[in-house]
C-alpha atoms as a PDB file:
ATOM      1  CA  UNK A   1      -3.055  16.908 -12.060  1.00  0.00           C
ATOM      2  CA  UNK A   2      -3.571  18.936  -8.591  1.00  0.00           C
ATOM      3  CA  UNK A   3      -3.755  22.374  -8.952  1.00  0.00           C
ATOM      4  CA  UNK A   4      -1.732  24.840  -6.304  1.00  0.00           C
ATOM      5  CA  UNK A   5      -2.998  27.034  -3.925  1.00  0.00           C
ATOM      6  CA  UNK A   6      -2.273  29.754  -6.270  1.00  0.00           C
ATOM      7  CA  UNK A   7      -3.641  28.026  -9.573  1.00  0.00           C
ATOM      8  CA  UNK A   8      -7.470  27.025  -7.981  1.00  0.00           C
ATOM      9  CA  UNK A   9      -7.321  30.575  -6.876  1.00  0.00           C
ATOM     10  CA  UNK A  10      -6.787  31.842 -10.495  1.00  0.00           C
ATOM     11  CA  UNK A  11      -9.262  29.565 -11.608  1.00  0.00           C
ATOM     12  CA  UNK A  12     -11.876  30.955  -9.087  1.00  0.00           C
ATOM     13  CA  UNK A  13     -11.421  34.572  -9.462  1.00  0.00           C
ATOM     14  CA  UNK A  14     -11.762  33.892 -13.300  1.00  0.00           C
ATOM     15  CA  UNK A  15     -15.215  32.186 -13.265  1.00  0.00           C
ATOM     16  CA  UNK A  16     -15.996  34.843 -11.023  1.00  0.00           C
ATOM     17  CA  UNK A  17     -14.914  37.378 -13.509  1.00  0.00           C
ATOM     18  CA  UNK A  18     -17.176  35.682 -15.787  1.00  0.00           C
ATOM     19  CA  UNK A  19     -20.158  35.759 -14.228  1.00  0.00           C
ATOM     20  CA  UNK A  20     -19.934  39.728 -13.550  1.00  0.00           C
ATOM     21  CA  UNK A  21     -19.041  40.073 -16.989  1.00  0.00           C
ATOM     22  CA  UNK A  22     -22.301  37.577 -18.427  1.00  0.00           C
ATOM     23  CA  UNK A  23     -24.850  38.706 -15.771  1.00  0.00           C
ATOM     24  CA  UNK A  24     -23.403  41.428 -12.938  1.00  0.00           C
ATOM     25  CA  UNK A  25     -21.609  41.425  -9.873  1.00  0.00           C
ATOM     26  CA  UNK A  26     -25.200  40.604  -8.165  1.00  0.00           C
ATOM     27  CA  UNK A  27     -25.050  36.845  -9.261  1.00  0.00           C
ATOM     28  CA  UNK A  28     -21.630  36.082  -7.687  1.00  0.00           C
ATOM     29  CA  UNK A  29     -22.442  33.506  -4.992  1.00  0.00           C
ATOM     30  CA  UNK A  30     -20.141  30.201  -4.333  1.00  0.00           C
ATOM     31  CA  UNK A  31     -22.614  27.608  -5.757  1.00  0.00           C
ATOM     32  CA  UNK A  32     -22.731  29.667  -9.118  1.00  0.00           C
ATOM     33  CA  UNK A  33     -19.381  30.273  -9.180  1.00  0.00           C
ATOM     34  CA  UNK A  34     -18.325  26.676  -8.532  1.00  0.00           C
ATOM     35  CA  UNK A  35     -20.396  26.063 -11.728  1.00  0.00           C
ATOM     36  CA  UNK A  36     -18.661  28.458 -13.770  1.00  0.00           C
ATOM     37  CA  UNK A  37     -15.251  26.886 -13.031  1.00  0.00           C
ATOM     38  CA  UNK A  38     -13.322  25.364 -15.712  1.00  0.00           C
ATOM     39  CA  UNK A  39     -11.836  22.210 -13.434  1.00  0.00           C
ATOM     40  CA  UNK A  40     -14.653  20.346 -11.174  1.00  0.00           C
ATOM     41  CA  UNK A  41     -14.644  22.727  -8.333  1.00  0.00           C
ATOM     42  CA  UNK A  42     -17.577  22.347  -5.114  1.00  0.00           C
ATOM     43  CA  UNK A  43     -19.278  25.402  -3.527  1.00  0.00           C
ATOM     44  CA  UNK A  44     -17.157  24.102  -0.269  1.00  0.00           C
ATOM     45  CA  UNK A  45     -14.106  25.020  -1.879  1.00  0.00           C
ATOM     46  CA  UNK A  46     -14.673  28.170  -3.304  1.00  0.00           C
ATOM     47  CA  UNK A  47     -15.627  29.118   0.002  1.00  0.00           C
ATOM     48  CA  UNK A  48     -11.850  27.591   1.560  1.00  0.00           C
ATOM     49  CA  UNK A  49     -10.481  30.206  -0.806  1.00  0.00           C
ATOM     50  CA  UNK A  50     -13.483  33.052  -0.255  1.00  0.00           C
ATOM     51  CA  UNK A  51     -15.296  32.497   3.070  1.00  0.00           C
ATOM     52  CA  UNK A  52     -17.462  34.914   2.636  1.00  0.00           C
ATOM     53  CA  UNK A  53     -19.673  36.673  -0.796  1.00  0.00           C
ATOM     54  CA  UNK A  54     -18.096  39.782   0.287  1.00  0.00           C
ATOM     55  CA  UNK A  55     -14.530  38.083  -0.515  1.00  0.00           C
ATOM     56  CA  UNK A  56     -15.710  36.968  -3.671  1.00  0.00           C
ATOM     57  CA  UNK A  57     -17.121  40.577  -4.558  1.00  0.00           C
ATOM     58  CA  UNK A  58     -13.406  42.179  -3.236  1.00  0.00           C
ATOM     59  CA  UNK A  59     -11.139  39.858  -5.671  1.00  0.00           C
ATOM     60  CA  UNK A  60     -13.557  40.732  -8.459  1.00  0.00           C
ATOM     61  CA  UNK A  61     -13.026  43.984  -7.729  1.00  0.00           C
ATOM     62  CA  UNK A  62      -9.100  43.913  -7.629  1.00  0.00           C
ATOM     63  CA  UNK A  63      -8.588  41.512 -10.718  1.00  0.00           C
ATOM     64  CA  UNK A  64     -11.881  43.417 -13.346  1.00  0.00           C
ATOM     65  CA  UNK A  65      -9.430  45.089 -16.102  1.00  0.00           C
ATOM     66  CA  UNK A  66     -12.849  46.391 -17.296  1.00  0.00           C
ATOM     67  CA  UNK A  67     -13.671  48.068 -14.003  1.00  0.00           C
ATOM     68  CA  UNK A  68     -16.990  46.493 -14.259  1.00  0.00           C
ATOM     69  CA  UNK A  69     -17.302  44.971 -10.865  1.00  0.00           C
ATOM     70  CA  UNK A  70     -15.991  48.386  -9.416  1.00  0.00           C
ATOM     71  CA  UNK A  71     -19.031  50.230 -10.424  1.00  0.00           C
ATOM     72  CA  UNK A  72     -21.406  47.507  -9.349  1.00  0.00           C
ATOM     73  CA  UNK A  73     -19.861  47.827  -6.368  1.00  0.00           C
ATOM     74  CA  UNK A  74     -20.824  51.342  -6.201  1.00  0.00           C
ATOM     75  CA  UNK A  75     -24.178  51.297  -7.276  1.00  0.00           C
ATOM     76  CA  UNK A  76     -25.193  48.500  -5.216  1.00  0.00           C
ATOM     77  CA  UNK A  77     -23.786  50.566  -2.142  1.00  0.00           C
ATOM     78  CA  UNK A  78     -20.815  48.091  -1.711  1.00  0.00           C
END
């Protein structure tokens, strides 16, 4: 099954989620959160979807419920 735009975007900013929520917004990079996805996903796409790590750290912002990323955010000056 091929995932939509919208679903592989989901599935991104929810292994991204998970790494700020295991280990802190600092270890968000594309490789790691490639690794963290839950369908085979490659550092090249992640980066299709989130060009840069300052996309990455912006839709963990906007999706944390726990407001977690937020103040990582702040106290690493973001």
């Amino acid at each position: 099954m091929k995932l939509t735009h919208d679903q592989r975007r989901a599935v991104i900013i929810t292994a991204t989620l998970r790494i700020v929520q295991d280990t802190g917004l600092w270890a968000v990079a594309h490789s790691t959160v490639a690794k963290r996805c839950v369908v085979p996903t490659s550092a090249a796409t992640v980066k299709h979807y989130f060009p840069t790590k300052g996309d990455l750290w912006r839709a963990a912002v906007a999706h944390d419920a726990t407001g977690k990323a937020g103040r990582e955010a702040e106290e690493l000056g973001w």
